[in-house]
PDB file of N, CA and C in Angstrom:
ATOM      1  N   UNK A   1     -74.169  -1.831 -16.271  1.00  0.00           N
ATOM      2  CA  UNK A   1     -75.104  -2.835 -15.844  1.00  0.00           C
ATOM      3  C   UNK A   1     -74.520  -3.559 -14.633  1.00  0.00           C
ATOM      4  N   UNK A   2     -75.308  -3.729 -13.724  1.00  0.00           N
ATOM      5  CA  UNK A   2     -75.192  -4.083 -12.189  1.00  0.00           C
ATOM      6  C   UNK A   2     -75.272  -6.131 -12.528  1.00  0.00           C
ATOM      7  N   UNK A   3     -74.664  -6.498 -11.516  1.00  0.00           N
ATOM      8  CA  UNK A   3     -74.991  -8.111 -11.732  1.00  0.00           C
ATOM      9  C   UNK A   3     -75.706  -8.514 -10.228  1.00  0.00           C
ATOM     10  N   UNK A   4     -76.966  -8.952 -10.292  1.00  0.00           N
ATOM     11  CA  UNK A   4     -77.719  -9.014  -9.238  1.00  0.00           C
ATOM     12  C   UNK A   4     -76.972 -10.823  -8.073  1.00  0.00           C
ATOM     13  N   UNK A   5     -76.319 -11.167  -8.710  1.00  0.00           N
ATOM     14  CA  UNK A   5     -75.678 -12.411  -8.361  1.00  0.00           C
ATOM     15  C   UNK A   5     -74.121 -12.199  -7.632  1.00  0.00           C
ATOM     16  N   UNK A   6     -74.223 -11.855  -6.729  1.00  0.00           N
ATOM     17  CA  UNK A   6     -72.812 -11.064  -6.577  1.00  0.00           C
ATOM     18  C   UNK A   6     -72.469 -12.169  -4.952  1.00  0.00           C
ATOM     19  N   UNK A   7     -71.267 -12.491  -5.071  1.00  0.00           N
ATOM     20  CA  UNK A   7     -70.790 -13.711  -4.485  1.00  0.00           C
ATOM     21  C   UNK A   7     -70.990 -13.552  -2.874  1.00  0.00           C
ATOM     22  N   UNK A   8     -70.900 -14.704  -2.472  1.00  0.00           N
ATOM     23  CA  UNK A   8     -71.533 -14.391  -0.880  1.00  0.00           C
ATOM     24  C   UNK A   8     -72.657 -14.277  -0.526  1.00  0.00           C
ATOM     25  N   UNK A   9     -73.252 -14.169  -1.483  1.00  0.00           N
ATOM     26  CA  UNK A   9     -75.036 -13.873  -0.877  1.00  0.00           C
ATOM     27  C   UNK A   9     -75.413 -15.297  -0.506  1.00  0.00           C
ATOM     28  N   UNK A  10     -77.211 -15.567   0.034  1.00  0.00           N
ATOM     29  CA  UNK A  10     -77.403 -16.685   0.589  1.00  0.00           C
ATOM     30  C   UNK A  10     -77.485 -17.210  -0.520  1.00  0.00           C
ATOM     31  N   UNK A  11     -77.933 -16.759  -1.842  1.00  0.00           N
ATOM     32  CA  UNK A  11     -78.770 -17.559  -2.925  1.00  0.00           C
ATOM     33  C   UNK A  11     -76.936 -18.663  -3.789  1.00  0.00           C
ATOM     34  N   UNK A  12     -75.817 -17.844  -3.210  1.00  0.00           N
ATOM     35  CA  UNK A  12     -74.511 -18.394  -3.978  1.00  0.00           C
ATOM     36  C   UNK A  12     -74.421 -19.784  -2.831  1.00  0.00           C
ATOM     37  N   UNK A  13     -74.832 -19.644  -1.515  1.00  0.00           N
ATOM     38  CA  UNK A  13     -74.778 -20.596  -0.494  1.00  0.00           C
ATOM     39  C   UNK A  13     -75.787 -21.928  -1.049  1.00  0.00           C
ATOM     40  N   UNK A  14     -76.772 -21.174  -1.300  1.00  0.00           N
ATOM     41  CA  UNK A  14     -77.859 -22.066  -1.656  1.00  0.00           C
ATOM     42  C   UNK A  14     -77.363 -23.273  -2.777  1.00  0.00           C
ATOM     43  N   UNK A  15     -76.865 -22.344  -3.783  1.00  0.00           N
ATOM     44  CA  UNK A  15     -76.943 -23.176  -4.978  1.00  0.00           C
ATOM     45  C   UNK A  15     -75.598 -23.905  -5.081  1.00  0.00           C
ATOM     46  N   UNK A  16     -74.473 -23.700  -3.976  1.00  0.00           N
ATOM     47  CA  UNK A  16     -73.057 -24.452  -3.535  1.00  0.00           C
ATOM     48  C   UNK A  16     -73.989 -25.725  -2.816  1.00  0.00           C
ATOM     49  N   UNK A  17     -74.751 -25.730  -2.168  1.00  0.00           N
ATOM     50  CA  UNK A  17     -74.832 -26.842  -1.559  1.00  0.00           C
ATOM     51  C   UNK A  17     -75.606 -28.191  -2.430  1.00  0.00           C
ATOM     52  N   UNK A  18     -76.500 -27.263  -2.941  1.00  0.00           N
ATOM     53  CA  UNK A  18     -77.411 -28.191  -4.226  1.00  0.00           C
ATOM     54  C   UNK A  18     -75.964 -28.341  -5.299  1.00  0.00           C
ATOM     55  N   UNK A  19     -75.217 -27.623  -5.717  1.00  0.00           N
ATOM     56  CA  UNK A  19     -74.433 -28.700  -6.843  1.00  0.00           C
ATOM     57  C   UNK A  19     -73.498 -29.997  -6.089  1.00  0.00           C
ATOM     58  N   UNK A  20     -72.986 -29.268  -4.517  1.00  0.00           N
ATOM     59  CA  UNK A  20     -72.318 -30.299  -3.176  1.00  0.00           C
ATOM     60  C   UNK A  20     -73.520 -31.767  -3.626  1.00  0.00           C
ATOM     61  N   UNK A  21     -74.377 -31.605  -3.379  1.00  0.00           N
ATOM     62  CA  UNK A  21     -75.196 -32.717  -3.321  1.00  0.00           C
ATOM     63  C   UNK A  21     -75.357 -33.518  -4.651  1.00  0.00           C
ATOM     64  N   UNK A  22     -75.865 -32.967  -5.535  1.00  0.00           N
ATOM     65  CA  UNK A  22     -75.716 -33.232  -6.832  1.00  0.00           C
ATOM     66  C   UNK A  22     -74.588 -34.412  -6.917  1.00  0.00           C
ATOM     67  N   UNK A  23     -73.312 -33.838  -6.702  1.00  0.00           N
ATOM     68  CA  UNK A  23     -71.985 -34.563  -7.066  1.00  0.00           C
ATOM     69  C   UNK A  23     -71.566 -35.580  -6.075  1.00  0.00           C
ATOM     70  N   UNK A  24     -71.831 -35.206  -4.779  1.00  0.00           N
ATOM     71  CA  UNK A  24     -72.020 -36.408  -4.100  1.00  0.00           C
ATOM     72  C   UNK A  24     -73.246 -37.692  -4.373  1.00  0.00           C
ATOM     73  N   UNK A  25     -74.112 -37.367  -4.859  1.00  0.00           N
ATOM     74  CA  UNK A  25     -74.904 -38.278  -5.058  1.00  0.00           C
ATOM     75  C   UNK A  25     -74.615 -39.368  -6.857  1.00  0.00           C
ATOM     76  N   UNK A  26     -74.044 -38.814  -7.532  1.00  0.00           N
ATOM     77  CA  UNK A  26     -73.334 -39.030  -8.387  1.00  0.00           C
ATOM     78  C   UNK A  26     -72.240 -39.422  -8.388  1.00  0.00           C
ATOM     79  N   UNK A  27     -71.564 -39.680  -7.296  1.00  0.00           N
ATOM     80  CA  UNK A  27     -70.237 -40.066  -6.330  1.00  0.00           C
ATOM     81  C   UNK A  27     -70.670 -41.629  -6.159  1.00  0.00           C
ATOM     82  N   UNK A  28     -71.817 -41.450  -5.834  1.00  0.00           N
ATOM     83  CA  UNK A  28     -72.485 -42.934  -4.793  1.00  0.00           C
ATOM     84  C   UNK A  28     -72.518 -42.577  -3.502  1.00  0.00           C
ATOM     85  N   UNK A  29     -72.828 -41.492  -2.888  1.00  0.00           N
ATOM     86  CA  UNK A  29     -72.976 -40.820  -1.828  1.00  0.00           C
ATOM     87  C   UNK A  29     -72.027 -39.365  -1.070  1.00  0.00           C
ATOM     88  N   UNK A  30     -72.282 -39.689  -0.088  1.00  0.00           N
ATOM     89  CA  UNK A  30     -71.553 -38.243   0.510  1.00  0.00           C
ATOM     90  C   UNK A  30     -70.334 -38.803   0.657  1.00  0.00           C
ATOM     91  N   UNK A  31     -68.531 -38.148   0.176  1.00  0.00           N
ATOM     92  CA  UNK A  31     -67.675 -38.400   0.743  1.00  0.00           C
ATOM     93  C   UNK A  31     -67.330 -38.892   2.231  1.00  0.00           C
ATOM     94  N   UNK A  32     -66.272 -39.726   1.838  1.00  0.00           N
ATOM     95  CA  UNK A  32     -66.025 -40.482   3.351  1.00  0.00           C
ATOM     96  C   UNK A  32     -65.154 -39.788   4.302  1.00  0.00           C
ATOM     97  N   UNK A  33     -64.339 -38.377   3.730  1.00  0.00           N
ATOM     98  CA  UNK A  33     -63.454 -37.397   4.595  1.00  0.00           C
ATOM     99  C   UNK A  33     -64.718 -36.170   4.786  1.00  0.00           C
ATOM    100  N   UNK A  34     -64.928 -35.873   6.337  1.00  0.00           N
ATOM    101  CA  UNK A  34     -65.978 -34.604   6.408  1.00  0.00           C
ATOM    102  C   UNK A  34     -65.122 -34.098   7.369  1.00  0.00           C
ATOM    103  N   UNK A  35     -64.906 -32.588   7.647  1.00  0.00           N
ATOM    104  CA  UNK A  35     -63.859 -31.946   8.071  1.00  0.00           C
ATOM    105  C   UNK A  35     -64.584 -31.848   9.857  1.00  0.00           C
ATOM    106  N   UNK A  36     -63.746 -32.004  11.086  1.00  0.00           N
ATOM    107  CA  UNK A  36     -64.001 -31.717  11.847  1.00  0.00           C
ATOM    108  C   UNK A  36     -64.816 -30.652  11.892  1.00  0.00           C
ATOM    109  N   UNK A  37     -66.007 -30.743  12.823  1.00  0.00           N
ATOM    110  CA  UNK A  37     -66.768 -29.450  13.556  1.00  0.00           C
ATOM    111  C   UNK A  37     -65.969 -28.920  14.528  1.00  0.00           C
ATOM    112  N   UNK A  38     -65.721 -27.367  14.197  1.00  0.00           N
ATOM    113  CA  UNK A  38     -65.114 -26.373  15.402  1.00  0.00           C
ATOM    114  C   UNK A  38     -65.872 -26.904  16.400  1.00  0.00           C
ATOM    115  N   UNK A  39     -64.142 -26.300  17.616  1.00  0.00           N
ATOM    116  CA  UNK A  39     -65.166 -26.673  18.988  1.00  0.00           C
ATOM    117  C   UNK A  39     -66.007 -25.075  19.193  1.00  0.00           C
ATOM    118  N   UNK A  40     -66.625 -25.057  20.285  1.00  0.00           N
ATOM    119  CA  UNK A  40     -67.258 -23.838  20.337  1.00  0.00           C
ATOM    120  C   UNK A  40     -66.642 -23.504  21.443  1.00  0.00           C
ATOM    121  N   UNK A  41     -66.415 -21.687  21.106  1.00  0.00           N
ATOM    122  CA  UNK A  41     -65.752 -21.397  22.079  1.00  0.00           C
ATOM    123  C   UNK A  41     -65.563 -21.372  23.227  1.00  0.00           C
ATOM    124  N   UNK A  42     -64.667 -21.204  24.454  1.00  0.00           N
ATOM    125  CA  UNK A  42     -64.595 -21.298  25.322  1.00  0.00           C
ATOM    126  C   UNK A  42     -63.785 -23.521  25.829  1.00  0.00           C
ATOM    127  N   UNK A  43     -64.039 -23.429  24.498  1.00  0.00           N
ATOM    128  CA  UNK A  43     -64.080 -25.644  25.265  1.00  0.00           C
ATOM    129  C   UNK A  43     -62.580 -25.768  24.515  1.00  0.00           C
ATOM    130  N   UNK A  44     -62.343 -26.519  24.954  1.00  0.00           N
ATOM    131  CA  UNK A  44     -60.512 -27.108  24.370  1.00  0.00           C
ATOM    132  C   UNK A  44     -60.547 -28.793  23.867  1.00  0.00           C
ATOM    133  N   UNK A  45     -59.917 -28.708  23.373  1.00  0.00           N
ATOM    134  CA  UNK A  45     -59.468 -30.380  22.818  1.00  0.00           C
ATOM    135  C   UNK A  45     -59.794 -31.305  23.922  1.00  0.00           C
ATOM    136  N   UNK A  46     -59.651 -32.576  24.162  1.00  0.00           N
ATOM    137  CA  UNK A  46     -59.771 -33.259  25.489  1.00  0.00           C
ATOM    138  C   UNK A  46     -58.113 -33.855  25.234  1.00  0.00           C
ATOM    139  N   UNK A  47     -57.527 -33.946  26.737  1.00  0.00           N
ATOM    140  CA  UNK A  47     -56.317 -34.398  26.731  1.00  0.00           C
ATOM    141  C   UNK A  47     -55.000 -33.635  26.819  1.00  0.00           C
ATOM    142  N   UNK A  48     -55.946 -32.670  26.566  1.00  0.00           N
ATOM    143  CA  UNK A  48     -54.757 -30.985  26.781  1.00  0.00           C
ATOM    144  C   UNK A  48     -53.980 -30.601  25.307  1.00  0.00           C
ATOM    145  N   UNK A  49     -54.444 -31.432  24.248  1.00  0.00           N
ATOM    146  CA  UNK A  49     -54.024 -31.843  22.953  1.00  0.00           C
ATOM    147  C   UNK A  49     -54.467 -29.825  22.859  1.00  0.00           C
ATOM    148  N   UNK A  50     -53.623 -29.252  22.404  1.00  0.00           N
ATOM    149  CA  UNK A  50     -53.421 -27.804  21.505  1.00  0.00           C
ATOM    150  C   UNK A  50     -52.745 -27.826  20.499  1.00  0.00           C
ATOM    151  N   UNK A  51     -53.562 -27.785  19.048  1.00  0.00           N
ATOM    152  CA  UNK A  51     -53.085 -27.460  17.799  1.00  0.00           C
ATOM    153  C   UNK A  51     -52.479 -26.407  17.379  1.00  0.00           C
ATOM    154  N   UNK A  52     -50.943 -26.237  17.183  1.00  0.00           N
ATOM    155  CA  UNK A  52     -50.841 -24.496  16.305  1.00  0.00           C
ATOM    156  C   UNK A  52     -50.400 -24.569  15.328  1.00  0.00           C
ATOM    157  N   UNK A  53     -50.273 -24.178  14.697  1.00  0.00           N
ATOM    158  CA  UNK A  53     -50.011 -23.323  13.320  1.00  0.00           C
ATOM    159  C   UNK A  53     -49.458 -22.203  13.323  1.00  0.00           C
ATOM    160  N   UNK A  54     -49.097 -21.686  12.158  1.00  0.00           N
ATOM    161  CA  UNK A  54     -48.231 -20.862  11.748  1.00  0.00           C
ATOM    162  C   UNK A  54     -46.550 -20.854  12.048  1.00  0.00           C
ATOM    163  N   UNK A  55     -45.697 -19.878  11.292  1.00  0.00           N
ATOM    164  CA  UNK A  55     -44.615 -19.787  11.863  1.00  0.00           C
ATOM    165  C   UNK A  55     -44.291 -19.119  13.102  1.00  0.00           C
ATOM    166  N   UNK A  56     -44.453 -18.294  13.369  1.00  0.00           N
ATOM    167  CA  UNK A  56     -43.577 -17.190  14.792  1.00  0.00           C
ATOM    168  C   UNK A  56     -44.224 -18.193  15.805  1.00  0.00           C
ATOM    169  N   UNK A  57     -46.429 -18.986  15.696  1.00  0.00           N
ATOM    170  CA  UNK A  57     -46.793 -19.880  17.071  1.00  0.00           C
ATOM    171  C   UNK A  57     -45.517 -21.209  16.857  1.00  0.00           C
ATOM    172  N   UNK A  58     -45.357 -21.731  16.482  1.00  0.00           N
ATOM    173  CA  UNK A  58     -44.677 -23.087  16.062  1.00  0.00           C
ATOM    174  C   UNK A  58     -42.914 -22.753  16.747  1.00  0.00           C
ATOM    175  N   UNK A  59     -42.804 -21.655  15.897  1.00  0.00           N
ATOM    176  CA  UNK A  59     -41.357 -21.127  16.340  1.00  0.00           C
ATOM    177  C   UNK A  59     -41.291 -20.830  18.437  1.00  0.00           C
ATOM    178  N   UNK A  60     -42.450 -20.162  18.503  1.00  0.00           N
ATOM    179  CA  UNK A  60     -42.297 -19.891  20.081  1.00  0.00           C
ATOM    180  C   UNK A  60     -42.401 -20.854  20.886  1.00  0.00           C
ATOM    181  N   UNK A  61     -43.339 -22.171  20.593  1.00  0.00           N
ATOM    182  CA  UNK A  61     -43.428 -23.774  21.055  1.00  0.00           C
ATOM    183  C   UNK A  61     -42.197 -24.328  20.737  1.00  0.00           C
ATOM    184  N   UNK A  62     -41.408 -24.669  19.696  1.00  0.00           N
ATOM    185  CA  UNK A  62     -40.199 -25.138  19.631  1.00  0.00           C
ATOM    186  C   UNK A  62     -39.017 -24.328  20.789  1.00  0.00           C
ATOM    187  N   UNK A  63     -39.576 -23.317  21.156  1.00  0.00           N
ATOM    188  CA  UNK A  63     -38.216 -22.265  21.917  1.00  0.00           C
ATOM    189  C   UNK A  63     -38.634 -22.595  23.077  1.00  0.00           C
ATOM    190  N   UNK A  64     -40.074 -22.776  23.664  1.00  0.00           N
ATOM    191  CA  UNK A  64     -40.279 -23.337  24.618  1.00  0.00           C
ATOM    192  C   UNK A  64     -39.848 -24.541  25.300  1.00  0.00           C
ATOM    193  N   UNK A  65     -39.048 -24.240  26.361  1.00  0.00           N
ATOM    194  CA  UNK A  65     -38.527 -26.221  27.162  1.00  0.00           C
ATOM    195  C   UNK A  65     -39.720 -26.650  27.811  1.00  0.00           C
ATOM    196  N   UNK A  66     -40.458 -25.561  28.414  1.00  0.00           N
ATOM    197  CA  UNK A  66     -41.826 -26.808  28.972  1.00  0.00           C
ATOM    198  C   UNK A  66     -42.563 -27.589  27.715  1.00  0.00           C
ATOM    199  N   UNK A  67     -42.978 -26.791  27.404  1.00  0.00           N
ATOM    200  CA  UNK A  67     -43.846 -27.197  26.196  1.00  0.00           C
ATOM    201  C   UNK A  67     -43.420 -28.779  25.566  1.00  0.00           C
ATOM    202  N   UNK A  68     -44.319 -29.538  25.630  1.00  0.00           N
ATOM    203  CA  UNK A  68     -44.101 -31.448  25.534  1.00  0.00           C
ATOM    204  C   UNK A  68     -44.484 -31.064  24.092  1.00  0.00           C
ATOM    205  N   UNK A  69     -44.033 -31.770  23.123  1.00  0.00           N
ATOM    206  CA  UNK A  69     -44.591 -32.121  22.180  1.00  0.00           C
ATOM    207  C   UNK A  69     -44.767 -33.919  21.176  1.00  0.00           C
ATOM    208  N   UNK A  70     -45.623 -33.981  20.710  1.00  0.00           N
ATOM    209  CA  UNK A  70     -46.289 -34.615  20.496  1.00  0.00           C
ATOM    210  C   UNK A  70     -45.877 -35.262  19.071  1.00  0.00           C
ATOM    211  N   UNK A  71     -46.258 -34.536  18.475  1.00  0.00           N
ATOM    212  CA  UNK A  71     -46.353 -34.772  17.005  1.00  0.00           C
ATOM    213  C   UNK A  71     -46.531 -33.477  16.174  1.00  0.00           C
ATOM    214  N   UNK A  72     -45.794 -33.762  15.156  1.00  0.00           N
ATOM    215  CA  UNK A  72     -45.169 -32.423  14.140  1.00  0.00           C
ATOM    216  C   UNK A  72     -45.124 -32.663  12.364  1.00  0.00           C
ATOM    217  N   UNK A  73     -46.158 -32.153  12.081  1.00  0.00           N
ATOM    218  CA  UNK A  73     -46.552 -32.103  10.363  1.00  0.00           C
ATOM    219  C   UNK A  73     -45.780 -30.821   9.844  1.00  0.00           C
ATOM    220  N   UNK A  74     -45.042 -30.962   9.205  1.00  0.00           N
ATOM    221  CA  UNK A  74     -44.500 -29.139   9.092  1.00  0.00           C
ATOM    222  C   UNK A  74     -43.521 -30.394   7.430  1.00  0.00           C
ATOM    223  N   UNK A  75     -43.825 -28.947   6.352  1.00  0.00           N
ATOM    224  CA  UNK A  75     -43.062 -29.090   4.960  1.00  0.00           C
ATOM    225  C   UNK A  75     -41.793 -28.686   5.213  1.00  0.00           C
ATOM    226  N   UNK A  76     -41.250 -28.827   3.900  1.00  0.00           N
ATOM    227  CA  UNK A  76     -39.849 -28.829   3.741  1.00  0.00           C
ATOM    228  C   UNK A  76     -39.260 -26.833   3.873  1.00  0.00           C
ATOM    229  N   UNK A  77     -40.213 -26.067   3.260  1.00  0.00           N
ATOM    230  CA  UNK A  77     -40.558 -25.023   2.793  1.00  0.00           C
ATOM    231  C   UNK A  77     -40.573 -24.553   4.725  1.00  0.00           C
ATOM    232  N   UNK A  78     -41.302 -25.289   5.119  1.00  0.00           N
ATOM    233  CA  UNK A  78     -41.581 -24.317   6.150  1.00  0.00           C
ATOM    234  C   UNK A  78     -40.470 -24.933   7.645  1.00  0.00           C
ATOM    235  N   UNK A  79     -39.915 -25.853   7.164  1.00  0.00           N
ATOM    236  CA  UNK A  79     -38.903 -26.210   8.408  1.00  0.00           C
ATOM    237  C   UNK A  79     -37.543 -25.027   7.952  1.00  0.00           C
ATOM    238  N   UNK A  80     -37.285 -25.109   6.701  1.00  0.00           N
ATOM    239  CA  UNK A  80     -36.258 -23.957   6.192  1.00  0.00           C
ATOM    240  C   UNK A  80     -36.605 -22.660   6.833  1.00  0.00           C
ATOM    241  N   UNK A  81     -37.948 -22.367   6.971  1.00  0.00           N
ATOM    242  CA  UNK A  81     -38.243 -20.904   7.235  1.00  0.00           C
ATOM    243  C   UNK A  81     -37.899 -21.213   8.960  1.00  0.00           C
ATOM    244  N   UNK A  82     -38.250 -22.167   9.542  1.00  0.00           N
ATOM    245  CA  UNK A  82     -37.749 -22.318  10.797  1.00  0.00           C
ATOM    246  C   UNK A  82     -36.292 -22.536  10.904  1.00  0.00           C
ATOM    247  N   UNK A  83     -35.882 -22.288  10.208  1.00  0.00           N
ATOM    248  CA  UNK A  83     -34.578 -22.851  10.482  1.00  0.00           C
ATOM    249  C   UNK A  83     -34.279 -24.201  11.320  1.00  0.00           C
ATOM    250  N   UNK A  84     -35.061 -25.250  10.634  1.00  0.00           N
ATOM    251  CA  UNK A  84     -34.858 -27.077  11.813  1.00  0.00           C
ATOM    252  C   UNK A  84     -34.087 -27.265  10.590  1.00  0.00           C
ATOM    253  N   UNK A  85     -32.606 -27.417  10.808  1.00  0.00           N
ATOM    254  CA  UNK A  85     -31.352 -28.185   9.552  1.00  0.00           C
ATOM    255  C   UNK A  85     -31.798 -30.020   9.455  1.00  0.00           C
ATOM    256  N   UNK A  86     -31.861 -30.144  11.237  1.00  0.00           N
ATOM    257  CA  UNK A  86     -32.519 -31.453  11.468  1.00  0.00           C
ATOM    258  C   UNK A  86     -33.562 -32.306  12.027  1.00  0.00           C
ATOM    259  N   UNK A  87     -34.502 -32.513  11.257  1.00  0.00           N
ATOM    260  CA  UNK A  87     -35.867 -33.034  12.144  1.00  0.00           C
ATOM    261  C   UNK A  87     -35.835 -33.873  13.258  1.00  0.00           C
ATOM    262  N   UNK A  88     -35.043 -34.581  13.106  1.00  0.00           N
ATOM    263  CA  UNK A  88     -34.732 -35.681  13.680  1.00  0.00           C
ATOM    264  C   UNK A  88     -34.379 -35.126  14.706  1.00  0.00           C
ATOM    265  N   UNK A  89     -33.911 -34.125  15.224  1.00  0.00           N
ATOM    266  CA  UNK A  89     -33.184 -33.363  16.824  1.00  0.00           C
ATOM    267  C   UNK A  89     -34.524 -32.841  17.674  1.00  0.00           C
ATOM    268  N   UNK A  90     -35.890 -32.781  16.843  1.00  0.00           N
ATOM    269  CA  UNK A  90     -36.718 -31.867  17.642  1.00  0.00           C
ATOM    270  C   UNK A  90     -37.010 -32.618  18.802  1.00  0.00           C
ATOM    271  N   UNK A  91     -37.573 -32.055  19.783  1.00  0.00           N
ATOM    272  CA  UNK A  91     -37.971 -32.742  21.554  1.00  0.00           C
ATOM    273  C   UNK A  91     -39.066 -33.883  20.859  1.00  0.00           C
TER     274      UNK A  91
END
């Protein structure tokens, strides 16, 4: 026997957004954190601000001397995998 409900379809979209609503409205409205809208392609941050992620992008920006940086969110887990002994030394 086949299951006509099979994940991903529009009708699983449909009924994610009606229980989304449901629980927000039962909340006392829509949450106050809503996740940035992608930019669309081709457009960049304003300010020259470039986000990366991952290890080897993060690792090649840290190896970089031009490269200014800004500000740096990175776990304990993942400064080890970078090998940073000390945060406190980064540019």
């Amino acid at each position: 026997m086949s299951k006509d409900n099979k994940p991903g379809t529009p009708k699983d979209t449909h009924y994610a957004k009606l229980r989304r609503a449901h629980r927000d409205q039962k909340a006392g409205g829509a949450p106050a954190f809503r996740p940035r809208q992608p930019l669309p392609p081709g457009e960049s941050p304003g300010d020259g601000l470039v986000r990366l992620y991952g290890l080897h992008t993060v690792r090649a920006a840290l190896d970089n001397s031009r490269r200014k940086i800004r500000k740096m969110l990175v776990t304990r887990n993942a400064a080890e995998r970078l090998s940073i002994a000390d945060l406190a030394a980064l540019p």
